[in-house]
PDB file of N, CA and C in Angstrom:
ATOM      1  N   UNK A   1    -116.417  69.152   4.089  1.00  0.00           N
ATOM      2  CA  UNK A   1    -115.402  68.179   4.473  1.00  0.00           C
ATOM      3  C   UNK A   1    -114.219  68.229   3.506  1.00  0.00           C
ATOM      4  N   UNK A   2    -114.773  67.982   2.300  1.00  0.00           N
ATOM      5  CA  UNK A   2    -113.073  67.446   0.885  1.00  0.00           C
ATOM      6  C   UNK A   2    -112.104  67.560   1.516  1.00  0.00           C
ATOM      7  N   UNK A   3    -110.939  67.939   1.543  1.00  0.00           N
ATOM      8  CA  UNK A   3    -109.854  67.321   1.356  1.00  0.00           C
ATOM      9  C   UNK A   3    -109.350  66.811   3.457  1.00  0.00           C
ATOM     10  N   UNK A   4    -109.149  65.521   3.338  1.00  0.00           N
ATOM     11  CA  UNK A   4    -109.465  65.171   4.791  1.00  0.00           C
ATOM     12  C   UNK A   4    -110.754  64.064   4.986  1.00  0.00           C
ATOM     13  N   UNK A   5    -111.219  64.234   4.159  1.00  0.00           N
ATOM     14  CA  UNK A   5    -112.598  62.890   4.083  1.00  0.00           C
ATOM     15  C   UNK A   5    -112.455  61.464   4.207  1.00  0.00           C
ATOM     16  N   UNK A   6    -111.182  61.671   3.323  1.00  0.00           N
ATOM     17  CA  UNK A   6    -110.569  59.891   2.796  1.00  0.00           C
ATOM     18  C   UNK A   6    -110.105  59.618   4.304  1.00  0.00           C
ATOM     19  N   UNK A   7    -109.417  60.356   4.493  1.00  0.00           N
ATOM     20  CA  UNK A   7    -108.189  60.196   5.811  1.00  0.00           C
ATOM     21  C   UNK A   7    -109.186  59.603   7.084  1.00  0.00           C
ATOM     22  N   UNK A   8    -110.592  60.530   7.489  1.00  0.00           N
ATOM     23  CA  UNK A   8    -111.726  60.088   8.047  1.00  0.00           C
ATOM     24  C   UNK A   8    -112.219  58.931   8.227  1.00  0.00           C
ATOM     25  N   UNK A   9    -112.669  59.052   6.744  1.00  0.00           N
ATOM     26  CA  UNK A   9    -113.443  57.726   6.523  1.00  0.00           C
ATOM     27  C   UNK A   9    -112.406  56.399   7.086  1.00  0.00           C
ATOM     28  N   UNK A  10    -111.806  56.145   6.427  1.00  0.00           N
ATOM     29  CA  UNK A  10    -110.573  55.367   6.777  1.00  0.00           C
ATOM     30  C   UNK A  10    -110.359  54.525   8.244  1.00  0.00           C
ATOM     31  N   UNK A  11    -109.763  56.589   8.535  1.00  0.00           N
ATOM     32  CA  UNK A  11    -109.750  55.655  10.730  1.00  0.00           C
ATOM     33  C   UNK A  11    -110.869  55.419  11.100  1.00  0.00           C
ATOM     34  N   UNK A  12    -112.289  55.961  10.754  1.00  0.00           N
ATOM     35  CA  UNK A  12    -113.301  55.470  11.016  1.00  0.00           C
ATOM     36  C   UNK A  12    -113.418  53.899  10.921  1.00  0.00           C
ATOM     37  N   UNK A  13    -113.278  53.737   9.642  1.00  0.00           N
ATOM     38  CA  UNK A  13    -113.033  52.492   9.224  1.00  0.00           C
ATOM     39  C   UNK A  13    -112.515  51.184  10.214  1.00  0.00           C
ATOM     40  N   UNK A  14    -111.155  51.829  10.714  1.00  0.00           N
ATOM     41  CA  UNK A  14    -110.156  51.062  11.366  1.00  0.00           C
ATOM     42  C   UNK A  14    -111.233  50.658  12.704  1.00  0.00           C
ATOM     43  N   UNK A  15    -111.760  52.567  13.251  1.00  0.00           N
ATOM     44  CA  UNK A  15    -111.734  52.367  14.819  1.00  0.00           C
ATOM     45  C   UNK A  15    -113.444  52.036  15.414  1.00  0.00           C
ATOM     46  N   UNK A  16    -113.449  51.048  13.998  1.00  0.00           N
ATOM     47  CA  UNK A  16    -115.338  50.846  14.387  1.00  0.00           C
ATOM     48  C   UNK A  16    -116.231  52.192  14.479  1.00  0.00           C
ATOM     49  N   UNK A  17    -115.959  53.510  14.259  1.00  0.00           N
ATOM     50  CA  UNK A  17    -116.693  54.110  14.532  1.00  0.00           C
ATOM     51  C   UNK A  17    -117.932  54.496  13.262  1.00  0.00           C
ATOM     52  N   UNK A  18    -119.029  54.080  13.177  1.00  0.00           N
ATOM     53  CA  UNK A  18    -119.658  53.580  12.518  1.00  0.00           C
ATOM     54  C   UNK A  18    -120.492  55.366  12.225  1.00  0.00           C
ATOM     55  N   UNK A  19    -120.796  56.062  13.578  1.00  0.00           N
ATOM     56  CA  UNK A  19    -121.363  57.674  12.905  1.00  0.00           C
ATOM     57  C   UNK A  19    -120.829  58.392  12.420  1.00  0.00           C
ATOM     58  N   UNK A  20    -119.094  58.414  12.920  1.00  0.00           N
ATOM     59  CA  UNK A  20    -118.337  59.069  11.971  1.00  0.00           C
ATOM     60  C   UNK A  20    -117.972  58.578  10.588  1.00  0.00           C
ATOM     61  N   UNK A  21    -117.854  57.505  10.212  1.00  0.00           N
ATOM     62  CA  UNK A  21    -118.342  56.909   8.835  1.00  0.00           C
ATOM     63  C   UNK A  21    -119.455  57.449   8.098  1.00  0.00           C
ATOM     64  N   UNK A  22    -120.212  57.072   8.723  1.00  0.00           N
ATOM     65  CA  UNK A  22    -121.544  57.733   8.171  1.00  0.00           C
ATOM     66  C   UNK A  22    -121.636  59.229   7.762  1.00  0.00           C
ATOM     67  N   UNK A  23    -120.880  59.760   8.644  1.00  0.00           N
ATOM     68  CA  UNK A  23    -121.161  61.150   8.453  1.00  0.00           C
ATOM     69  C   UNK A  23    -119.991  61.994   6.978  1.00  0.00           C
ATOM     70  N   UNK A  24    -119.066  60.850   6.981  1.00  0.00           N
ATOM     71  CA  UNK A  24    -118.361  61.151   5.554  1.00  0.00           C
ATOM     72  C   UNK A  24    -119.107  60.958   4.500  1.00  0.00           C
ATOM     73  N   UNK A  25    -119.876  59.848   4.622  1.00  0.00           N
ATOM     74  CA  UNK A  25    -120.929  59.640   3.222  1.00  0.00           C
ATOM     75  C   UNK A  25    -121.816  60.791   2.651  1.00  0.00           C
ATOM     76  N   UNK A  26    -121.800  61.354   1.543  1.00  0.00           N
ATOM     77  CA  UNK A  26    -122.938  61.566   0.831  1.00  0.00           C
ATOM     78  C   UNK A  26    -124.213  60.471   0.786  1.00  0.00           C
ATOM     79  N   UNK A  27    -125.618  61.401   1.236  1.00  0.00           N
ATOM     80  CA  UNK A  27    -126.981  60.697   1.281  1.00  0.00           C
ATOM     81  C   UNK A  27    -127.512  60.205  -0.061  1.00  0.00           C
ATOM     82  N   UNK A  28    -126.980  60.537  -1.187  1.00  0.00           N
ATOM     83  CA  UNK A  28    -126.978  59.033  -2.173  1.00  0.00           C
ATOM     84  C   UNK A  28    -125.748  58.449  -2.562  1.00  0.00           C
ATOM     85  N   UNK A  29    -124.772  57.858  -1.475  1.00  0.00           N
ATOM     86  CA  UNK A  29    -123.717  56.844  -1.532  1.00  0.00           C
ATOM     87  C   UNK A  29    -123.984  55.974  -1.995  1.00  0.00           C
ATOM     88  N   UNK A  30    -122.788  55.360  -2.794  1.00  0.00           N
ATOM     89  CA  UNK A  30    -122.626  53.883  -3.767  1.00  0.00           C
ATOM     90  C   UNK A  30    -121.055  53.594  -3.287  1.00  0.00           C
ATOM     91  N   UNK A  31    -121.599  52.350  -3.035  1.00  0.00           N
ATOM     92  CA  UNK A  31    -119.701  51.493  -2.343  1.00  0.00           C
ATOM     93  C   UNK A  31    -120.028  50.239  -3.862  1.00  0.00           C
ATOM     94  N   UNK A  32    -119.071  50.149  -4.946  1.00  0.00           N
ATOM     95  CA  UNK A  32    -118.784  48.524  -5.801  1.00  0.00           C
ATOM     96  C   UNK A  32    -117.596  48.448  -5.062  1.00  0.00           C
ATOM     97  N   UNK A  33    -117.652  47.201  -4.703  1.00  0.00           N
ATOM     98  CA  UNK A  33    -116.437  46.459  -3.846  1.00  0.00           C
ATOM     99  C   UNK A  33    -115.667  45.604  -5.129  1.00  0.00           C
ATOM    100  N   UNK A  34    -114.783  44.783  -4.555  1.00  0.00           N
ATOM    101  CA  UNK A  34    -114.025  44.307  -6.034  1.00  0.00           C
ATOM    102  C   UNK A  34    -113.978  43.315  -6.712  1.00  0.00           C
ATOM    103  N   UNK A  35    -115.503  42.664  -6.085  1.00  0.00           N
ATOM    104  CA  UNK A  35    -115.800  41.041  -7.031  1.00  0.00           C
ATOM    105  C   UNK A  35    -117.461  42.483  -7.724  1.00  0.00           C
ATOM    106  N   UNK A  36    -117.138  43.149  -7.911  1.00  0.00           N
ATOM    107  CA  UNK A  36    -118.683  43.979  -8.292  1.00  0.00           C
ATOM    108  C   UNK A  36    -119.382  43.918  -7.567  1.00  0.00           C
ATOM    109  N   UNK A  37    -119.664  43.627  -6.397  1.00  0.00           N
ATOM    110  CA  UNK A  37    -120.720  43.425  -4.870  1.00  0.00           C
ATOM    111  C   UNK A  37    -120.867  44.727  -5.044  1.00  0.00           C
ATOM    112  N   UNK A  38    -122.373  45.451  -4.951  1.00  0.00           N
ATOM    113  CA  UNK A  38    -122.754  47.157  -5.287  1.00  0.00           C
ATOM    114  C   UNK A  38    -123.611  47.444  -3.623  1.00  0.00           C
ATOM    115  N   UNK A  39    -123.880  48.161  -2.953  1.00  0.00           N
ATOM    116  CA  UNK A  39    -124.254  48.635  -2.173  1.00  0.00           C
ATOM    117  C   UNK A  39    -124.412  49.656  -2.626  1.00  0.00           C
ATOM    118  N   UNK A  40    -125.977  49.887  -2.688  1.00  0.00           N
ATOM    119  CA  UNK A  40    -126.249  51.309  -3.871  1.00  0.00           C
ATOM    120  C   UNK A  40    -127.199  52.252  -2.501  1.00  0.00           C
ATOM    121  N   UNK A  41    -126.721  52.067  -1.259  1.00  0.00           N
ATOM    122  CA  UNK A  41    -127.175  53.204  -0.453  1.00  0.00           C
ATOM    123  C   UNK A  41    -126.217  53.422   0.903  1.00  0.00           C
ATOM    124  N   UNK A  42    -126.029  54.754   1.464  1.00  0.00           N
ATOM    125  CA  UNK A  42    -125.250  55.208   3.005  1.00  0.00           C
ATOM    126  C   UNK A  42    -126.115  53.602   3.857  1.00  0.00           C
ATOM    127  N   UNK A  43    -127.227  53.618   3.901  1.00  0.00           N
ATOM    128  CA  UNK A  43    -127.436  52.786   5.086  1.00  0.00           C
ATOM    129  C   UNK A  43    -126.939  51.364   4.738  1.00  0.00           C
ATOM    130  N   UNK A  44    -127.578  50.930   3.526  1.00  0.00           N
ATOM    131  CA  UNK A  44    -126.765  49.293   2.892  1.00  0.00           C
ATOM    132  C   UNK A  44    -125.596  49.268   3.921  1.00  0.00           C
ATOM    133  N   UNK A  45    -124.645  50.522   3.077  1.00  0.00           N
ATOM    134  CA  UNK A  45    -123.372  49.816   3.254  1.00  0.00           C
ATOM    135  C   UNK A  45    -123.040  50.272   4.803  1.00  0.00           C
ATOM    136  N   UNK A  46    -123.491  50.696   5.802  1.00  0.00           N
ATOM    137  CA  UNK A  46    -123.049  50.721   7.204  1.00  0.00           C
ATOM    138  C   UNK A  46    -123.121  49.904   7.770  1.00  0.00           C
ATOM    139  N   UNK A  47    -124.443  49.031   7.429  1.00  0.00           N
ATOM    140  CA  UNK A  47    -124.799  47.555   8.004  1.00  0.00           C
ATOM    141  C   UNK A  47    -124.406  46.913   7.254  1.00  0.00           C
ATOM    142  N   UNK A  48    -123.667  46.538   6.669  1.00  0.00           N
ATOM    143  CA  UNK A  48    -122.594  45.932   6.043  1.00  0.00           C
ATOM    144  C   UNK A  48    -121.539  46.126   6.290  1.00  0.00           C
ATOM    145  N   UNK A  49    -120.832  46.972   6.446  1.00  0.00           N
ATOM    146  CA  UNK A  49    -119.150  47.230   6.958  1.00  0.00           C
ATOM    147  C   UNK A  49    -118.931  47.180   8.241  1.00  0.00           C
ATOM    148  N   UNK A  50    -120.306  47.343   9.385  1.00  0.00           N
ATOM    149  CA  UNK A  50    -120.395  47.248  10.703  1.00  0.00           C
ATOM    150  C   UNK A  50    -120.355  45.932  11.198  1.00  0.00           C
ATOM    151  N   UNK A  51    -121.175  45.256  10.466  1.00  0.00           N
ATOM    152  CA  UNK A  51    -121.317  43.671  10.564  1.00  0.00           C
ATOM    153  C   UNK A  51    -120.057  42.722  10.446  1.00  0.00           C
ATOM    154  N   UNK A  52    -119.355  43.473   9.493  1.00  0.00           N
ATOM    155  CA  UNK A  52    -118.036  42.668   8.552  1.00  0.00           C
ATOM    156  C   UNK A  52    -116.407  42.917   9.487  1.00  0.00           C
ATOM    157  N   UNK A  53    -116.794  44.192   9.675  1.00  0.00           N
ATOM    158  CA  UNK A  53    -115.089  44.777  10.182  1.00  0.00           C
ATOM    159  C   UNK A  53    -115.044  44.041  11.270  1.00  0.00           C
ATOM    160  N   UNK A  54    -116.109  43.912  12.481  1.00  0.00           N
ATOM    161  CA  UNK A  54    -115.372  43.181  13.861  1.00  0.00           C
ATOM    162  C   UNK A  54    -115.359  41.679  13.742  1.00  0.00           C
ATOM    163  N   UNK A  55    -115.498  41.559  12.571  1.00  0.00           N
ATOM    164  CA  UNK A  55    -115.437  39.628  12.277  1.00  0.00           C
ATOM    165  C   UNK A  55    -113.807  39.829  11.897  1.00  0.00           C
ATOM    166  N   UNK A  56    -113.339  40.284  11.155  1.00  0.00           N
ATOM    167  CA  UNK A  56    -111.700  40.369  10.668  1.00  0.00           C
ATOM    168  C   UNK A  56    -111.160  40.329  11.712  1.00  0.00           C
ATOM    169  N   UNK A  57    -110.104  39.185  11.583  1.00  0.00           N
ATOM    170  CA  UNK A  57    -109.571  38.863  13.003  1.00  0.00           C
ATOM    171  C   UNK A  57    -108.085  39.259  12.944  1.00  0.00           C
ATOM    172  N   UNK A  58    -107.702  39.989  13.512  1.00  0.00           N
ATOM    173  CA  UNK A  58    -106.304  40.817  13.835  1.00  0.00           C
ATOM    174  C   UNK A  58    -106.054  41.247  12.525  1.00  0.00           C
ATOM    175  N   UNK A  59    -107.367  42.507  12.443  1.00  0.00           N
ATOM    176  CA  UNK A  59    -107.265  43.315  11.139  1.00  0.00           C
ATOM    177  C   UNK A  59    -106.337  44.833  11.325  1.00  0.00           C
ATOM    178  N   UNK A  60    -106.087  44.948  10.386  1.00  0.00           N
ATOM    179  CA  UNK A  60    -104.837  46.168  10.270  1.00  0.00           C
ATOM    180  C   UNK A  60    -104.928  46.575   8.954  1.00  0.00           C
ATOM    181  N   UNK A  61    -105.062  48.271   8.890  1.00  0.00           N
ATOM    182  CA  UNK A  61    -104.666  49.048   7.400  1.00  0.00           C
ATOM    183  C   UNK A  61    -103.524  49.696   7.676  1.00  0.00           C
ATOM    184  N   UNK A  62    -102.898  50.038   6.702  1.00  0.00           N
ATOM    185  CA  UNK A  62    -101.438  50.505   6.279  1.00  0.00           C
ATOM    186  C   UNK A  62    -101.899  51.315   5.171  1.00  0.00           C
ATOM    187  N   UNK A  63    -101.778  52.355   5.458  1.00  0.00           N
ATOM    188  CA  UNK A  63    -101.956  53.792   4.069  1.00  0.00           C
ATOM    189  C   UNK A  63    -101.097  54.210   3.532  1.00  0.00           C
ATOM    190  N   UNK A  64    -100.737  53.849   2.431  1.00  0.00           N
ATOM    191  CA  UNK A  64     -99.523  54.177   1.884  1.00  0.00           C
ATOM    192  C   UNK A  64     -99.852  56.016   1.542  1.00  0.00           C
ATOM    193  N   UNK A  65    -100.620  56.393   0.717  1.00  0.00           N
ATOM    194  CA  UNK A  65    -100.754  57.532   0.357  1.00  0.00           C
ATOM    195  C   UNK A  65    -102.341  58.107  -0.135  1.00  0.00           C
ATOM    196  N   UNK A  66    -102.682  59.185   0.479  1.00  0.00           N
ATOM    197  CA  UNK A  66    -104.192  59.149  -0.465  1.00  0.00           C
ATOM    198  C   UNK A  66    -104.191  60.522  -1.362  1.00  0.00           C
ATOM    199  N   UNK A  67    -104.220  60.888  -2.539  1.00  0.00           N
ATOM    200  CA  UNK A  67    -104.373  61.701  -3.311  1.00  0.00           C
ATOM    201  C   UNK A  67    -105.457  62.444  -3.541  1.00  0.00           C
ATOM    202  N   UNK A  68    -105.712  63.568  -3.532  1.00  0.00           N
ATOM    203  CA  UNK A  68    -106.785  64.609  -3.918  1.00  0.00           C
ATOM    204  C   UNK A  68    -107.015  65.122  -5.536  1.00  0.00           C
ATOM    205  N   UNK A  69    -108.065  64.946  -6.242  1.00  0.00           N
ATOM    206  CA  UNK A  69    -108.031  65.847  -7.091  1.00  0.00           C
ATOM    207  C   UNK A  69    -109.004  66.760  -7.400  1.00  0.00           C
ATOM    208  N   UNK A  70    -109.658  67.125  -8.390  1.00  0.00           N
ATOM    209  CA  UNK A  70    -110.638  67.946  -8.540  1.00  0.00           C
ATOM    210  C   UNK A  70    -112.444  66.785  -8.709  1.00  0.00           C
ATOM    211  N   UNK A  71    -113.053  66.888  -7.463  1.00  0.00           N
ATOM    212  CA  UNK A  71    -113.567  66.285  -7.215  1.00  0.00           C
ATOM    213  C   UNK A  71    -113.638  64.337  -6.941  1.00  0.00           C
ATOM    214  N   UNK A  72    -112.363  64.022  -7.180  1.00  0.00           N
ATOM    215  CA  UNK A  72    -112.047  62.617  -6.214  1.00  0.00           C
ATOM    216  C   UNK A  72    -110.581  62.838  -5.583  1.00  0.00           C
ATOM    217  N   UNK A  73    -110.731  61.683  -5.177  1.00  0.00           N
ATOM    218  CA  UNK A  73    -109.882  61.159  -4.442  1.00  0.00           C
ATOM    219  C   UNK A  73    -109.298  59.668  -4.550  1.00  0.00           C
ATOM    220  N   UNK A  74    -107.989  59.311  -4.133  1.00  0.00           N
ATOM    221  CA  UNK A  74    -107.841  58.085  -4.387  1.00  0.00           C
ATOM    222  C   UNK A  74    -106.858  57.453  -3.554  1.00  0.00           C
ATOM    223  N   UNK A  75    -106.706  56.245  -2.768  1.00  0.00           N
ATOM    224  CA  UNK A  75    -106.002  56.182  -1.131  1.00  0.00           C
ATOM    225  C   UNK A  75    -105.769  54.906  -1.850  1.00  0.00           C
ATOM    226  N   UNK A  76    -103.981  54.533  -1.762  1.00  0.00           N
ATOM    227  CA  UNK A  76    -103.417  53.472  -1.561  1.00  0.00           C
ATOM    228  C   UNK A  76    -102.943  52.826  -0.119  1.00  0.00           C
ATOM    229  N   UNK A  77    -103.519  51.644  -0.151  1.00  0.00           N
ATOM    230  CA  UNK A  77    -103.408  50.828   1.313  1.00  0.00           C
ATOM    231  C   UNK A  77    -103.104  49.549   0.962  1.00  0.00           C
ATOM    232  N   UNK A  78    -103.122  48.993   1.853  1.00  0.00           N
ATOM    233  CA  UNK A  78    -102.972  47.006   2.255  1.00  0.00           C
ATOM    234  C   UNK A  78    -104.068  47.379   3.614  1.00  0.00           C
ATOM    235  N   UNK A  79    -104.733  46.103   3.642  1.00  0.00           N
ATOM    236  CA  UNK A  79    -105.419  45.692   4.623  1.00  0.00           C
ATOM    237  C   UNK A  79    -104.703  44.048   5.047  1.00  0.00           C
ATOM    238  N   UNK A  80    -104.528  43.426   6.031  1.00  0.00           N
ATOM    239  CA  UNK A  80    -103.835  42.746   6.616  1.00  0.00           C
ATOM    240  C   UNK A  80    -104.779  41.893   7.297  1.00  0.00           C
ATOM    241  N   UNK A  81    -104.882  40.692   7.690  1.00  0.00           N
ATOM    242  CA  UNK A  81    -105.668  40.203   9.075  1.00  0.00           C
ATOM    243  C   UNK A  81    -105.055  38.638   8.400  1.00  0.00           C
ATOM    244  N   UNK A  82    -105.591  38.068   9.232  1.00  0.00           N
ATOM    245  CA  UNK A  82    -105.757  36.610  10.071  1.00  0.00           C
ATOM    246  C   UNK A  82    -106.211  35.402   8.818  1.00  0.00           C
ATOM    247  N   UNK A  83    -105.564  34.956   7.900  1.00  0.00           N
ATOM    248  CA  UNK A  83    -106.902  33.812   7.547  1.00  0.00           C
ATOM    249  C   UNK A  83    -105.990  32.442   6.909  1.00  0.00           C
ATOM    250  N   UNK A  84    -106.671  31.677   7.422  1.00  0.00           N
ATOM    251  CA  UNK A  84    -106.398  29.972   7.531  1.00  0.00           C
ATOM    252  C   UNK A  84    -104.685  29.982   8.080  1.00  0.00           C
ATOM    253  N   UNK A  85    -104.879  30.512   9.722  1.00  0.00           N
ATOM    254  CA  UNK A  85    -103.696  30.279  10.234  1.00  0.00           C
ATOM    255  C   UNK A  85    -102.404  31.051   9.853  1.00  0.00           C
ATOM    256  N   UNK A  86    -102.573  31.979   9.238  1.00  0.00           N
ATOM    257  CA  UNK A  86    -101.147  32.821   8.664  1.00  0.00           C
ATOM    258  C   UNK A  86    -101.736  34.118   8.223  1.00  0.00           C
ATOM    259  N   UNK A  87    -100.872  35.011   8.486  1.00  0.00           N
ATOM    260  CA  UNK A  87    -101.348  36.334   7.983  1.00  0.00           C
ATOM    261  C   UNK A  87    -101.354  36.779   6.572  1.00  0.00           C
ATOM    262  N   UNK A  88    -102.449  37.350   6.027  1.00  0.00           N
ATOM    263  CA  UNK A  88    -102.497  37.714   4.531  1.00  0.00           C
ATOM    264  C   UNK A  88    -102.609  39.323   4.416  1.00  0.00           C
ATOM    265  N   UNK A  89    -101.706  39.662   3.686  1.00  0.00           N
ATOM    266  CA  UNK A  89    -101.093  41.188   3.517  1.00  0.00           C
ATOM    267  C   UNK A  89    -102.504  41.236   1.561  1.00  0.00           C
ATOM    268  N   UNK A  90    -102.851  42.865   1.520  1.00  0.00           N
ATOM    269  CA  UNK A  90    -103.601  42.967   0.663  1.00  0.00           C
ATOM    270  C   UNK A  90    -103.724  44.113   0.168  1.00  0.00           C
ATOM    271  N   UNK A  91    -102.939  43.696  -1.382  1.00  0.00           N
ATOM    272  CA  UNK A  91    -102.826  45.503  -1.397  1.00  0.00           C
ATOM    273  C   UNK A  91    -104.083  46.338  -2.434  1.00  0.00           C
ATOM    274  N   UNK A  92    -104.459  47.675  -2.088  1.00  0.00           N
ATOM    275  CA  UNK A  92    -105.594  47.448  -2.857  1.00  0.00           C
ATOM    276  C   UNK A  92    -105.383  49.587  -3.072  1.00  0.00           C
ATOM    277  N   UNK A  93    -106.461  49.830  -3.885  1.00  0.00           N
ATOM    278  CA  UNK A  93    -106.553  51.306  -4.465  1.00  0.00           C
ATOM    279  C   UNK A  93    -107.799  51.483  -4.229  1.00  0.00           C
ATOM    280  N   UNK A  94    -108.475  52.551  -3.667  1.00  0.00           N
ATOM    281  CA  UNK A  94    -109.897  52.820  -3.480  1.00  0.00           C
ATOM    282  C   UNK A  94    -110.173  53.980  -4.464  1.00  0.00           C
ATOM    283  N   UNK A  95    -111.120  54.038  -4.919  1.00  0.00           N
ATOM    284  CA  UNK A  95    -111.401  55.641  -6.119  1.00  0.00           C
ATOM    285  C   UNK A  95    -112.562  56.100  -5.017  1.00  0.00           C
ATOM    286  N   UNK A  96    -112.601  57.438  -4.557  1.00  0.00           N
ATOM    287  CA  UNK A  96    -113.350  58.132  -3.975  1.00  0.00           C
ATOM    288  C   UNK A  96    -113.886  59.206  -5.353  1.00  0.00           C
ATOM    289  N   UNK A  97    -115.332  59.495  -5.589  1.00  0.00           N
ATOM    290  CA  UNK A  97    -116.433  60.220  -5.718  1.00  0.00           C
ATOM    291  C   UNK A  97    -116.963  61.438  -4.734  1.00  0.00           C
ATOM    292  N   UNK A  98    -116.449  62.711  -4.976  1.00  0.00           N
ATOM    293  CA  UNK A  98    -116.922  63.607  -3.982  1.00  0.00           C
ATOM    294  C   UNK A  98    -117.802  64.555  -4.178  1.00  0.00           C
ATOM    295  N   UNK A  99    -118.618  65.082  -3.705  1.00  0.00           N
ATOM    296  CA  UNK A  99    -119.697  65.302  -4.194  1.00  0.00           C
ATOM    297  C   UNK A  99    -119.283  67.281  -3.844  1.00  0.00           C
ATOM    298  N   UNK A 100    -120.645  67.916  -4.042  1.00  0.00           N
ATOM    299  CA  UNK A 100    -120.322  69.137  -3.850  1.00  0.00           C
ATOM    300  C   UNK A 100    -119.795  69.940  -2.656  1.00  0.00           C
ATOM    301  N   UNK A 101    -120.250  68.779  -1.249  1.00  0.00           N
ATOM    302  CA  UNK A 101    -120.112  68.894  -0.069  1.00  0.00           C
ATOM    303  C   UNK A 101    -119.048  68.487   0.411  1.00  0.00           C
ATOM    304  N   UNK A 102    -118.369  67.834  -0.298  1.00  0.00           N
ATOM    305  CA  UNK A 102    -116.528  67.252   0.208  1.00  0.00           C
ATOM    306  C   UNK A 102    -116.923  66.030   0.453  1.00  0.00           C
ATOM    307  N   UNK A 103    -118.162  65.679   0.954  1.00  0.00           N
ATOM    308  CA  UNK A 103    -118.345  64.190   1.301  1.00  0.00           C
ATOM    309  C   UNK A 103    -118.422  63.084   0.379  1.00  0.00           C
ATOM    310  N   UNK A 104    -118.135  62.109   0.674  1.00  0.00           N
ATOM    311  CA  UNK A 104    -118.202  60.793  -0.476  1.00  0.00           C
ATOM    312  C   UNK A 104    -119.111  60.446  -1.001  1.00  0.00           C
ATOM    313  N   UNK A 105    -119.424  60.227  -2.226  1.00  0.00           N
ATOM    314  CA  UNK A 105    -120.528  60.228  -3.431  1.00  0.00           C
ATOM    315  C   UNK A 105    -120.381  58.519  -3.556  1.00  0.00           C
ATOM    316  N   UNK A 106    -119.304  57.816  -4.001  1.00  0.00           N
ATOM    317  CA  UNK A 106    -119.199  56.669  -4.285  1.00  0.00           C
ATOM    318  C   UNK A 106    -117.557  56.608  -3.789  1.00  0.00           C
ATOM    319  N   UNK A 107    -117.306  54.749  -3.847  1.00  0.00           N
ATOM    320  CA  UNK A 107    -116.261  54.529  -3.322  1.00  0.00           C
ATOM    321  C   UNK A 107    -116.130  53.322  -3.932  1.00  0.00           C
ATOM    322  N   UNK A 108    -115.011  52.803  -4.698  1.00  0.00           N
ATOM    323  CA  UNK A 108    -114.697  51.617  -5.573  1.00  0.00           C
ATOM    324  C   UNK A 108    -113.528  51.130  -4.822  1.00  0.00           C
ATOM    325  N   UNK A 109    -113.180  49.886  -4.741  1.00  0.00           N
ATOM    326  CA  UNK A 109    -112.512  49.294  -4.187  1.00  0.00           C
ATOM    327  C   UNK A 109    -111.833  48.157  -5.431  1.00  0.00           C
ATOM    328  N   UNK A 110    -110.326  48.240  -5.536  1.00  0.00           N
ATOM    329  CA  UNK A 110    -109.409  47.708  -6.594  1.00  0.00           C
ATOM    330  C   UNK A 110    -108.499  46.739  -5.721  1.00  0.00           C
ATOM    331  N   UNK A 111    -108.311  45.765  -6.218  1.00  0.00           N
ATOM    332  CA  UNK A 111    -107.333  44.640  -5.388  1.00  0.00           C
ATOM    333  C   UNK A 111    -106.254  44.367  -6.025  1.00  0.00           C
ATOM    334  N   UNK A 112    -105.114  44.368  -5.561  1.00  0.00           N
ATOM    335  CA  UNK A 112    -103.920  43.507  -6.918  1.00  0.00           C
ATOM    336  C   UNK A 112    -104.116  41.963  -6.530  1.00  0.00           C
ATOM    337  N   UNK A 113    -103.887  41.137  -7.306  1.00  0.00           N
ATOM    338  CA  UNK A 113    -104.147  39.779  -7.159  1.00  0.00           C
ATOM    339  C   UNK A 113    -103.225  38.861  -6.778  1.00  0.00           C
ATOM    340  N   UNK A 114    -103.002  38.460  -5.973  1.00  0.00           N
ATOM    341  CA  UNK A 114    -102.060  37.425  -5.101  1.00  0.00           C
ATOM    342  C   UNK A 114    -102.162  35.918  -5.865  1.00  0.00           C
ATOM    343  N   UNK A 115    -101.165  35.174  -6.309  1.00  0.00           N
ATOM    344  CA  UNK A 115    -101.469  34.037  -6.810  1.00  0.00           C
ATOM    345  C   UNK A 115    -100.733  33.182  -5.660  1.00  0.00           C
TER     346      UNK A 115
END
């Protein structure tokens, strides 16, 4: 897979498609999200992101850019949706982990903080 994984995972992400997700993961995947919430396996975190994404109500990503290097990767976005009546814009940095196979090893999730 490598370079093109992030980009994958991603619209996967967007378009619910939950096998093509899966199939970006490396079979010992680790997702730390950005309060430290760890999902230390591929299956954890599918039933978890499957469960979560169609609850976000008029959710939207915006990719600013995702970068390649010698074994990671790293994708600037905002994620967008619905909450307490007004829309909340969210900008955040993901660190991708790639393993020997191009596929994702781990995936960290960074937030900037809105006051």
């Amino acid at each position: 897979m490598a370079h093109g994984v992030v980009e994958e995972f991603l619209r996967c992400l967007v378009e619910h498609d939950w096998p093509g997700l899966e199939a970006c993961l490396a079979d010992d995947f680790t997702r730390v999200g950005p309060y430290v919430d760890v999902y230390p396996s591929k299956a954890e975190y599918v039933a978890f992101i499957s469960d979560l994404m169609p609850t976000l109500p008029n959710y939207e990503m915006d990719v600013t850019r995702v970068t390649y290097g010698d074994g990671v990767a790293y994708a600037e976005l905002s994620e967008t949706m619905d909450v307490d009546g007004g829309r909340r814009r969210t900008p955040e940095c993901l660190t991708f982990d790639l393993d020997g196979d191009g596929r994702i090893a781990r995936v960290e999730v960074f937030i900037q903080r809105q006051e």
